[in-house]
C-alpha atoms as a PDB file:
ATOM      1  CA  UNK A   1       0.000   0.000   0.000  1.00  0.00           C
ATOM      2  CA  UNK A   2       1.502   3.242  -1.140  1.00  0.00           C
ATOM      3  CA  UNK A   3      -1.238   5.747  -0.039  1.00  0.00           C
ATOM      4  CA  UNK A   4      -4.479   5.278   2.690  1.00  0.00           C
ATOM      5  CA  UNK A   5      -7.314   7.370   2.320  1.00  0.00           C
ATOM      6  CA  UNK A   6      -9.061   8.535   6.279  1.00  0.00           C
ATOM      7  CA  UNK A   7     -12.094   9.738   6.670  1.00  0.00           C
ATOM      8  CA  UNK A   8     -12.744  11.396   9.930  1.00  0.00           C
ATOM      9  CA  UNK A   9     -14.342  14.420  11.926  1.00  0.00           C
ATOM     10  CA  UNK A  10     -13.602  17.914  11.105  1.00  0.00           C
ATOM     11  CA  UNK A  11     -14.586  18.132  14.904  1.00  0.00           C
ATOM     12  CA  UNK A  12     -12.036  17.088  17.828  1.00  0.00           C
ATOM     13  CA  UNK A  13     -14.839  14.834  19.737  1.00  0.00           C
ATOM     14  CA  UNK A  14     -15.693  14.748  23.279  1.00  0.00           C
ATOM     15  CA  UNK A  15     -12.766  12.776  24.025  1.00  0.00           C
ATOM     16  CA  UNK A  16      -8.549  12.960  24.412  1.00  0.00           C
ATOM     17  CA  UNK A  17      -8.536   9.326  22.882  1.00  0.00           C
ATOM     18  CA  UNK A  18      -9.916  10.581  19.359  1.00  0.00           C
ATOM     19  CA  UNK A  19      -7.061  12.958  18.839  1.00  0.00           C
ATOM     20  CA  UNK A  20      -4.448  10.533  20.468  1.00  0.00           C
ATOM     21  CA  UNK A  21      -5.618   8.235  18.161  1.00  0.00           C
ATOM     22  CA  UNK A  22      -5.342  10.193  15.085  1.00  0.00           C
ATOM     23  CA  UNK A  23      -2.095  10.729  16.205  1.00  0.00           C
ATOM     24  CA  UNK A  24      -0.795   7.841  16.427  1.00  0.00           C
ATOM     25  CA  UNK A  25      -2.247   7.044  12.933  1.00  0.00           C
ATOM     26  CA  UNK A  26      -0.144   9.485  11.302  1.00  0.00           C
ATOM     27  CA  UNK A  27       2.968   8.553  13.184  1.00  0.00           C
ATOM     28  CA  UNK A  28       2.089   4.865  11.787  1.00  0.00           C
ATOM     29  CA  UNK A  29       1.547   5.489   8.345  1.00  0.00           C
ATOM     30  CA  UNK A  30       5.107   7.660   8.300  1.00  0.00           C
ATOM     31  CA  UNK A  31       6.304   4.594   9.982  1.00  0.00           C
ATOM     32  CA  UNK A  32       5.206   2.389   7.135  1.00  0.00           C
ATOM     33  CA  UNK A  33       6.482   4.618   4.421  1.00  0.00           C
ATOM     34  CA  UNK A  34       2.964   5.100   3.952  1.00  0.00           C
ATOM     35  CA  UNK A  35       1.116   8.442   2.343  1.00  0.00           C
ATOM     36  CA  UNK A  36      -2.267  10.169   3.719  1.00  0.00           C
ATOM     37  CA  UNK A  37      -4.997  10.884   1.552  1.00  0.00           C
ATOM     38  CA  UNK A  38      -7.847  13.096   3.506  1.00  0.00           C
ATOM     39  CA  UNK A  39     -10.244  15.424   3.127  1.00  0.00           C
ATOM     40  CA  UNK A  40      -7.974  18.659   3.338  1.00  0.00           C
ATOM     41  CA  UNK A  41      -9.059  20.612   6.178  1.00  0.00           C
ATOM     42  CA  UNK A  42      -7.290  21.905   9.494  1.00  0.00           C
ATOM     43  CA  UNK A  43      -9.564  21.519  11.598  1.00  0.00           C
ATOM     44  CA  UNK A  44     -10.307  18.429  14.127  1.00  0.00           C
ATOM     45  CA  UNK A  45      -9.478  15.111  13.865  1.00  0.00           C
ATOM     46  CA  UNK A  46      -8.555  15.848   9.685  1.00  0.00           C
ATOM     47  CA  UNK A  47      -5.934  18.353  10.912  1.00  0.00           C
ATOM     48  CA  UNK A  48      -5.075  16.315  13.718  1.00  0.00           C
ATOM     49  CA  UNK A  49      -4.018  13.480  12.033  1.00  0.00           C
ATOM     50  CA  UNK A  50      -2.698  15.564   8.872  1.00  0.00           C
ATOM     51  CA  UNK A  51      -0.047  17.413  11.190  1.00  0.00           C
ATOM     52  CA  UNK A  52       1.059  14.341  12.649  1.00  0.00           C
ATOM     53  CA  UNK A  53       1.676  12.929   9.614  1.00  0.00           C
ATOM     54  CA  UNK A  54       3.601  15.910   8.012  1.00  0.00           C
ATOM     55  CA  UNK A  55       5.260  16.153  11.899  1.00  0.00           C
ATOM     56  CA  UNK A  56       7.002  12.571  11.216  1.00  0.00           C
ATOM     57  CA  UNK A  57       8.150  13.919   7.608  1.00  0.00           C
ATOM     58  CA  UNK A  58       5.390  11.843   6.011  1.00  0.00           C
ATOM     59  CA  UNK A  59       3.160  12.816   2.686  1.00  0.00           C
ATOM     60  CA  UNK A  60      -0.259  14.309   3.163  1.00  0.00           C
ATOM     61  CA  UNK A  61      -2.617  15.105   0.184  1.00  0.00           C
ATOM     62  CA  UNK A  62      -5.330  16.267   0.828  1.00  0.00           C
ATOM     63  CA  UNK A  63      -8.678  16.597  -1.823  1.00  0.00           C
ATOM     64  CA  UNK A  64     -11.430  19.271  -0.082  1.00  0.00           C
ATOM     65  CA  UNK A  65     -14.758  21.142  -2.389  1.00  0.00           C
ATOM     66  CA  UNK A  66     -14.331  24.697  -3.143  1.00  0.00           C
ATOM     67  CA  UNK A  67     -16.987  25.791  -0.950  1.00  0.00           C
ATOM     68  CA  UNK A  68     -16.034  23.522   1.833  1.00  0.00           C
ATOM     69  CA  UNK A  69     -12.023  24.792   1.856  1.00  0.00           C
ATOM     70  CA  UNK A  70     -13.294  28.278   3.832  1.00  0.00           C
ATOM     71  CA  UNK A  71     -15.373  26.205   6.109  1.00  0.00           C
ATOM     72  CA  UNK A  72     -13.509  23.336   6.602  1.00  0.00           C
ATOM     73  CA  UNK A  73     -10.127  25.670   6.920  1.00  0.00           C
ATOM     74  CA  UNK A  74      -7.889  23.780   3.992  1.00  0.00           C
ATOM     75  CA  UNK A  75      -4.741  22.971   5.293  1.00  0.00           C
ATOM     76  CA  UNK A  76      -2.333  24.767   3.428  1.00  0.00           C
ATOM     77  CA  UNK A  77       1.013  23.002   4.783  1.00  0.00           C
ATOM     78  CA  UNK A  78       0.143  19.608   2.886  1.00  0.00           C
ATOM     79  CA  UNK A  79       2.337  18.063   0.620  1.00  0.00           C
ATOM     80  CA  UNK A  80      -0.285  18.564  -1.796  1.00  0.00           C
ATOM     81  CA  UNK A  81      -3.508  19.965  -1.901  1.00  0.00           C
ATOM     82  CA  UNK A  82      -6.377  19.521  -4.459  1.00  0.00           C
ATOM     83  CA  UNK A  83      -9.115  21.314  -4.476  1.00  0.00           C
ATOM     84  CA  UNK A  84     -12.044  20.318  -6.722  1.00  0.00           C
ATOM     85  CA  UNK A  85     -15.829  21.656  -7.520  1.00  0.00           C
ATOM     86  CA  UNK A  86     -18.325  18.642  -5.901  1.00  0.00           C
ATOM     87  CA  UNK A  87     -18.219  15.945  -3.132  1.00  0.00           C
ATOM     88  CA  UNK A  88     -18.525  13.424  -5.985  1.00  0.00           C
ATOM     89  CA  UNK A  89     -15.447  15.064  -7.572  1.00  0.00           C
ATOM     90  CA  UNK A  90     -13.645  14.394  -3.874  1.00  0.00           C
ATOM     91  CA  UNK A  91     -14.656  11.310  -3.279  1.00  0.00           C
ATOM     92  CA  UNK A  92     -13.823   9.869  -6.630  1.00  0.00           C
ATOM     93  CA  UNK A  93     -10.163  11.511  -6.440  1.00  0.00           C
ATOM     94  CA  UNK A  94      -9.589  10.300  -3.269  1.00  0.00           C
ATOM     95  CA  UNK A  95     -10.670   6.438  -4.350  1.00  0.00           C
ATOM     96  CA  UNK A  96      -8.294   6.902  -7.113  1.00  0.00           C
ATOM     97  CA  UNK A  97      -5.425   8.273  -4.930  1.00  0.00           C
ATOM     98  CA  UNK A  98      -5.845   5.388  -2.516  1.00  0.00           C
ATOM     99  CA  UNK A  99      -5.135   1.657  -1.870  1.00  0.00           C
ATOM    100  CA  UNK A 100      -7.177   1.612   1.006  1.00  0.00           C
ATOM    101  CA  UNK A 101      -9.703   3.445   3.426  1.00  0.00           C
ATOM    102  CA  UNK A 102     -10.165   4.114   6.876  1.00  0.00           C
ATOM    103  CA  UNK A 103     -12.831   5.600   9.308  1.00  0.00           C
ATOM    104  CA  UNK A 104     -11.690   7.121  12.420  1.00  0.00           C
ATOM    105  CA  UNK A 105     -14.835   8.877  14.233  1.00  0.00           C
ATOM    106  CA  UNK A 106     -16.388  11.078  12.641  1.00  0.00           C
ATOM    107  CA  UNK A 107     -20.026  12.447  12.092  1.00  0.00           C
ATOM    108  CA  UNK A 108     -21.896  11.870   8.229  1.00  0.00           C
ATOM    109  CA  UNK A 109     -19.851  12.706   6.447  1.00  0.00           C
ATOM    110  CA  UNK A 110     -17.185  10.069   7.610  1.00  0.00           C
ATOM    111  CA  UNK A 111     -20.304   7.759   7.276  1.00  0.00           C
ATOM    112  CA  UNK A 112     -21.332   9.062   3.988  1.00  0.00           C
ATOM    113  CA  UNK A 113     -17.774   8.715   2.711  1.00  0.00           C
ATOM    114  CA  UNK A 114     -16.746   5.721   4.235  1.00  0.00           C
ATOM    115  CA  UNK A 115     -19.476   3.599   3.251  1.00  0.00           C
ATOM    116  CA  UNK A 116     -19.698   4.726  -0.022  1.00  0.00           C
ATOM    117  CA  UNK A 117     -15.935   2.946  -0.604  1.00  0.00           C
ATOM    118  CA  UNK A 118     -17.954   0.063   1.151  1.00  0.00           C
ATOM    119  CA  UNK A 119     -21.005   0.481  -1.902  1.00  0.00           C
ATOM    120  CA  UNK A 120     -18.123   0.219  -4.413  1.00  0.00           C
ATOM    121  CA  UNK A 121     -15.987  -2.640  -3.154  1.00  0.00           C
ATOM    122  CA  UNK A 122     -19.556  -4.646  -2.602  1.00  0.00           C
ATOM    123  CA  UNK A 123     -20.830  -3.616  -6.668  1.00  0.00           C
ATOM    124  CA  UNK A 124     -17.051  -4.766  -7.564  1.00  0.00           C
ATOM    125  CA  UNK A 125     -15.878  -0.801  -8.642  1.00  0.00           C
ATOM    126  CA  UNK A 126     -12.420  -1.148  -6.595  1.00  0.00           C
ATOM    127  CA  UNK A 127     -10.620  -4.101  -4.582  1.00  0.00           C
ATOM    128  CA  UNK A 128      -9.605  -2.064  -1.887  1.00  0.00           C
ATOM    129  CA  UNK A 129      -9.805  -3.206   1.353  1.00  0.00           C
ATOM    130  CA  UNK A 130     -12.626  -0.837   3.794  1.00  0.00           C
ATOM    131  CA  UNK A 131     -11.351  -0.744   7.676  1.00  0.00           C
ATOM    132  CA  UNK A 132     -12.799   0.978  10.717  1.00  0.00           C
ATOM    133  CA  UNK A 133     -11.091   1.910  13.715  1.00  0.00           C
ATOM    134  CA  UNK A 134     -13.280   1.117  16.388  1.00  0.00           C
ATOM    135  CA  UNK A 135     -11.637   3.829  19.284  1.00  0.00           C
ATOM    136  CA  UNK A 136     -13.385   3.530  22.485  1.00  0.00           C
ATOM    137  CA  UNK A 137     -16.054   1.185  20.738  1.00  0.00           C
ATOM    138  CA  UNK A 138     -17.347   4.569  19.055  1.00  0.00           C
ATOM    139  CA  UNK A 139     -18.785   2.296  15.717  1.00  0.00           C
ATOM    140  CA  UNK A 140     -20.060  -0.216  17.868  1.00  0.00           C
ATOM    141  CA  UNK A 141     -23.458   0.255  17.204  1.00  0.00           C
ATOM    142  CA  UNK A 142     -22.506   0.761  13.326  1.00  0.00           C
ATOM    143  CA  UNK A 143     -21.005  -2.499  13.247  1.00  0.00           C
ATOM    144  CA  UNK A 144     -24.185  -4.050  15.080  1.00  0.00           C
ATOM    145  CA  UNK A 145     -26.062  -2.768  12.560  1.00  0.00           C
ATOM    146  CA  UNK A 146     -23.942  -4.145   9.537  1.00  0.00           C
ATOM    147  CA  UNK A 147     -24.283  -7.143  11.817  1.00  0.00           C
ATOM    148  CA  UNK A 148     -28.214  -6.634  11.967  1.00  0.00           C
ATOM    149  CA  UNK A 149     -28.411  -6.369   8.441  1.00  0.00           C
ATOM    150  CA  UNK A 150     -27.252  -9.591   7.009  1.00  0.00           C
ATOM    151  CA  UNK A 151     -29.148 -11.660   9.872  1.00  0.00           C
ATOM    152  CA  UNK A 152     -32.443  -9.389   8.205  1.00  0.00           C
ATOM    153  CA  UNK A 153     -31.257 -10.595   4.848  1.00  0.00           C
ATOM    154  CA  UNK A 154     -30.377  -7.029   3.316  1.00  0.00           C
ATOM    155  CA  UNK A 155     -26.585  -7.773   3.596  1.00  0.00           C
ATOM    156  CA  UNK A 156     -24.613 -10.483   2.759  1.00  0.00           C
ATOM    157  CA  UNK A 157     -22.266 -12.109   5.049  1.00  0.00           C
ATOM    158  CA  UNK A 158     -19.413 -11.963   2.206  1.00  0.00           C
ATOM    159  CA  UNK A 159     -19.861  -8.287   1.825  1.00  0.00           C
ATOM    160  CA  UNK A 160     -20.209  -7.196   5.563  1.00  0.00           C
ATOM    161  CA  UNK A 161     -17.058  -8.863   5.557  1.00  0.00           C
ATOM    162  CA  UNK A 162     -15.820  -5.769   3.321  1.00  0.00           C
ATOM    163  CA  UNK A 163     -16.080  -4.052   6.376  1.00  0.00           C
ATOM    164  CA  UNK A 164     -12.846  -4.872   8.809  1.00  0.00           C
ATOM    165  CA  UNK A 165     -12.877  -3.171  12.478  1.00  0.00           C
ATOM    166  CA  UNK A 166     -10.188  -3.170  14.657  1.00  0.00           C
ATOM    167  CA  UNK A 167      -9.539  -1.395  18.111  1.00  0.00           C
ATOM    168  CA  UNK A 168      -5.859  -0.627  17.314  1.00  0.00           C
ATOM    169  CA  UNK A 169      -4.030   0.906  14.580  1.00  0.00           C
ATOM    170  CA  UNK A 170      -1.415  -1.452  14.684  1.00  0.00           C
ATOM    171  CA  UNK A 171      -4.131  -4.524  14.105  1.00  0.00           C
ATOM    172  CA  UNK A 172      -6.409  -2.377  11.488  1.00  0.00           C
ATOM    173  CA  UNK A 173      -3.229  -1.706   9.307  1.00  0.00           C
ATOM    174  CA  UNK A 174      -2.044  -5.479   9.671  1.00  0.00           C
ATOM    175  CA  UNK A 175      -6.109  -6.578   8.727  1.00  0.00           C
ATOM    176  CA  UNK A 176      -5.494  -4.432   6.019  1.00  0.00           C
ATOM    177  CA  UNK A 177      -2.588  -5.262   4.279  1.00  0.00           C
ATOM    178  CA  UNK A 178      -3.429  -9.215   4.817  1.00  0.00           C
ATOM    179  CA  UNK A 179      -7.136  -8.168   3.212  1.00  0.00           C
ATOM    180  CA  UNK A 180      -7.914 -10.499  -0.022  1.00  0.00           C
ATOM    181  CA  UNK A 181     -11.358  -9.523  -1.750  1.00  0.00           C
ATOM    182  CA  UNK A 182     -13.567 -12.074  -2.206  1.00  0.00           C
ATOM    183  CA  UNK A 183     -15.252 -12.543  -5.083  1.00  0.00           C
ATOM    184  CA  UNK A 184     -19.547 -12.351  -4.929  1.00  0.00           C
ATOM    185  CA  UNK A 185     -20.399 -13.033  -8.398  1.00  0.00           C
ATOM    186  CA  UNK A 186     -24.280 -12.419  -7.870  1.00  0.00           C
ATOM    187  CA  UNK A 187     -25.386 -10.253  -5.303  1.00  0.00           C
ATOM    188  CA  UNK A 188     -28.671  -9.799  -5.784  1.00  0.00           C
ATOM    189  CA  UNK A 189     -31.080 -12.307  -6.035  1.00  0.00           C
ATOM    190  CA  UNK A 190     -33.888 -12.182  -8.280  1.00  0.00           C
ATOM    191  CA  UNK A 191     -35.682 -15.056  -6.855  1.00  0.00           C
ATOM    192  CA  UNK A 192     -36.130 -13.476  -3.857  1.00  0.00           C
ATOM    193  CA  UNK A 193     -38.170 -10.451  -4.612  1.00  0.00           C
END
């Protein structure tokens, strides 16, 4: 994996552990000799984790809408910067930039984001392996719910696999460099309408 792409909070959350966390992300991915991609901004958890990364001489490229870089506060110290007209324009550059994605906590936007990369792994758009980092169990109920939908037969167990979750960074990396997609040939199932 040359590059990650993070989705996470432009907030800080309620709790030290979120920005630790972040932290220590960065410092990992430098350790790996491997680049942040990220939504741009320089504010919460996105410049949180983008400063560490740039802290520990790492790359971080960040991809942030027009109207969101006032907002959002671009970060204008990144290695490299793009900034583009739509969310659709930012979330399709950042799937292209990336070998895999990550959700630290974050509100819907991280949700919107992350399970979008989900949506496309699942229709067979990317092989990327989709990781969540589960800090003080804060996508708990998420993953319950992934967990709720394939026992109510709206997910499939092979694709809420897609979906790895880990409380460390050190075990989410590892899940997601040993990641092999699987291969669901027919996901939907027209005998069941």
């Amino acid at each position: 994996m040359k590059r990650i792409c993070v989705f996470c909070g432009s907030s800080p959350g309620s709790h030290p552990e979120y920005r630790a966390v972040a932290e220590d992300l960065g410092a990992e991915l430098v350790r790996r000799k491997i680049g942040l991609v990220y939504g741009g901004g320089n504010v919460g958890l996105m410049g949180v984790l983008a400063d560490a990364v740039l802290q520990a001489g790492g790359e971080a490229v960040g991809v942030i809408p027009k109207n969101l870089m006032a907002r959002e506060v671009g970060h204008n110290g990144l290695t490299k910067l793009h900034v583009v007209r739509s969310m659709h324009e930012r979330k399709a550059l950042m799937a292209d930039l990336s070998d895999a994605f990550i959700a630290l906590p974050g509100g819907f936007g991280t949700l919107e984001e992350f399970c979008e990369m989900v949506t496309w792994a699942q229709l067979g758009l990317h092989a990327k392996p989709c990781g969540i980092l589960n800090v003080l169990g804060y996508y708990s109920p998420l993953l319950a719910m992934f967990d709720h939908a394939v026992e109510e037969r709206f997910l499939k167990t092979e694709n809420r696999e897609l979906v790895l979750a880990r409380d460390s960074v050190e075990e989410l990396l590892r899940a997601l460099e040993e990641w092999c997609p699987a291969r669901v040939e027919k996901w939907l199932d027209r005998e069941t309408r």
